[in-house]
C-alpha atoms as a PDB file:
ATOM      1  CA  UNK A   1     -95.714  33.688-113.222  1.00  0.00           C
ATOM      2  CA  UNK A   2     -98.983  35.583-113.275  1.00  0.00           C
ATOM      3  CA  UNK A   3    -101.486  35.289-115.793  1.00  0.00           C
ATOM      4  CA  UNK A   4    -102.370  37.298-118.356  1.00  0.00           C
ATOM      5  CA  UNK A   5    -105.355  38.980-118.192  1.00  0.00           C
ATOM      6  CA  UNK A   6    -107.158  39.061-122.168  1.00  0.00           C
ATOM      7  CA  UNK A   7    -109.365  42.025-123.021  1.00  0.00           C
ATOM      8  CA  UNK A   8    -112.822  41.190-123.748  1.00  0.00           C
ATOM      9  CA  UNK A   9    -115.134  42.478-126.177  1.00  0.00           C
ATOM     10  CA  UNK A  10    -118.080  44.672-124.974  1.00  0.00           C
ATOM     11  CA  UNK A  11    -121.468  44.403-127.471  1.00  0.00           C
ATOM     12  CA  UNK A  12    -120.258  47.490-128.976  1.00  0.00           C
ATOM     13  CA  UNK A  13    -117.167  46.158-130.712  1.00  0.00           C
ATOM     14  CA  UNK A  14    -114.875  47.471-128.407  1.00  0.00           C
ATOM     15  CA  UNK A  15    -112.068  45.376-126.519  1.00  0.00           C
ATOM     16  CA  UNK A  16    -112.450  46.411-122.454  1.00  0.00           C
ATOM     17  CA  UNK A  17    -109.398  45.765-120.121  1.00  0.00           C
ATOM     18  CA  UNK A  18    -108.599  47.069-117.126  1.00  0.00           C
ATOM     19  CA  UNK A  19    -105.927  50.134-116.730  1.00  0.00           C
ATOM     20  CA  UNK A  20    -104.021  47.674-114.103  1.00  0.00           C
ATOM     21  CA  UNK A  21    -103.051  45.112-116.611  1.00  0.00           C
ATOM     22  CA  UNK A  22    -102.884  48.057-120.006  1.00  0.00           C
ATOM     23  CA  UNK A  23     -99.258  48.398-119.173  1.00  0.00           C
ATOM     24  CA  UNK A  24     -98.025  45.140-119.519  1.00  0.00           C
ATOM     25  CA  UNK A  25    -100.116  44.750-122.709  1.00  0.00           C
ATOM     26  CA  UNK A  26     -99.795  48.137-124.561  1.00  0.00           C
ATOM     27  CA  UNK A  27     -97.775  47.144-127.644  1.00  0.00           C
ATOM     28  CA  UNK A  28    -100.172  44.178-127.678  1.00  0.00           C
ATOM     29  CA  UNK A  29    -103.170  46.539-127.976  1.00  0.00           C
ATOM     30  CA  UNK A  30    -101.071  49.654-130.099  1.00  0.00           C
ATOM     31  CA  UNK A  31    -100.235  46.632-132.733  1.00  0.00           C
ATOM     32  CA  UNK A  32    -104.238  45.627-132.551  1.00  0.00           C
ATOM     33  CA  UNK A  33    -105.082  49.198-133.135  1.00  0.00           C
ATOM     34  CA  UNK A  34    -102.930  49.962-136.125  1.00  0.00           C
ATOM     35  CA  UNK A  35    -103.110  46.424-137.882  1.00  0.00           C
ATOM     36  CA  UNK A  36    -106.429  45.242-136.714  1.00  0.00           C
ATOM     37  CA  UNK A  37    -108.321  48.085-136.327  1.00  0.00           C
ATOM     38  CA  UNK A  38    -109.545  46.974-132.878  1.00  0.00           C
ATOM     39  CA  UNK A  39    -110.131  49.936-130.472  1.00  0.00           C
ATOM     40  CA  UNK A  40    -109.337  48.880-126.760  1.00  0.00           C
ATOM     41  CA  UNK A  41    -111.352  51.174-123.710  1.00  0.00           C
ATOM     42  CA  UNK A  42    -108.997  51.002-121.038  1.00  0.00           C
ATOM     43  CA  UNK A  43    -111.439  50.789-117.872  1.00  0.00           C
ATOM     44  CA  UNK A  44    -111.160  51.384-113.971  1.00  0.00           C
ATOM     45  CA  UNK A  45    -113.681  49.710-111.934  1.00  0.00           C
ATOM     46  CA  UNK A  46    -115.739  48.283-115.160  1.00  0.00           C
ATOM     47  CA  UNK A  47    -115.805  51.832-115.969  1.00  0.00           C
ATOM     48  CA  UNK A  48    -114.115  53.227-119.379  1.00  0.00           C
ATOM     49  CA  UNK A  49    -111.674  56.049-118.654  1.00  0.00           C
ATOM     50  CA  UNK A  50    -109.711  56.068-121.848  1.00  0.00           C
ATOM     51  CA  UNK A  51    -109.593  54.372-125.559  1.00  0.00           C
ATOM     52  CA  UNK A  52    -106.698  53.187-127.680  1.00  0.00           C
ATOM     53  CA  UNK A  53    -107.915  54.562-130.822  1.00  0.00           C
ATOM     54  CA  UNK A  54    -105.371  54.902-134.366  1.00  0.00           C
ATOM     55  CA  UNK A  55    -104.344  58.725-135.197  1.00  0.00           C
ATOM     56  CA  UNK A  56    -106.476  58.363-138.464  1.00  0.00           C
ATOM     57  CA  UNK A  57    -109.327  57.554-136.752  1.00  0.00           C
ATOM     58  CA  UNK A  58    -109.009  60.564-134.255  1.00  0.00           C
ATOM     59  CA  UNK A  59    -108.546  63.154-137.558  1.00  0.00           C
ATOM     60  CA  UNK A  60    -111.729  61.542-138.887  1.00  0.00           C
ATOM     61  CA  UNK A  61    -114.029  62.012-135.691  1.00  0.00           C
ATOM     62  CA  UNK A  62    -112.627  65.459-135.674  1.00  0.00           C
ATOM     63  CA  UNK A  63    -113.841  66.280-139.110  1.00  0.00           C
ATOM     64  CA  UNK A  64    -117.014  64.622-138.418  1.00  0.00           C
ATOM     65  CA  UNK A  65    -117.646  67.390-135.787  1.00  0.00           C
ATOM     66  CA  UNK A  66    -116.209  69.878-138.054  1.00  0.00           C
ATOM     67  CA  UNK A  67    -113.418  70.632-135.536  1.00  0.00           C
ATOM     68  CA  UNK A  68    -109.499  70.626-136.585  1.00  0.00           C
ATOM     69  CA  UNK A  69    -106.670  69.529-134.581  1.00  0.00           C
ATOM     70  CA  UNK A  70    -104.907  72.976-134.625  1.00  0.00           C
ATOM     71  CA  UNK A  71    -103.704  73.300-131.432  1.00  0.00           C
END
């Protein structure tokens, strides 16, 4: 059995784990999202390509920039 590769935390707050070992772990990190309020950058390379953020969170940085999710 392989082991399990842990997110770590960058100095911004933000748990880092690479896209190759998200899948295995996304409940993991959708539970830490809505219950812990821990945001997870999903990275490629050591690069971020994508964050796990909660829905309430996204409607909030949307009316920070004064924008609506009207699509």
């Amino acid at each position: 059995m392989t082991a399990t590769t842990k997110p770590v935390l960058a100095k911004d707050g933000v748990q880092e784990l690479p896209l190759t070992h998200a899948r295995a772990q996304l409940t993991t990190l959708i539970e830490d999202a809505r219950e812990r309020d821990t945001f997870t950058a999903l990275t490629v390379r050591g690069r971020r390509k994508i964050c796990l953020v909660t829905p309430e969170w996204y409607e909030r940085a949307l009316a920070a920039l004064g924008e609506t999710d009207d699509a």
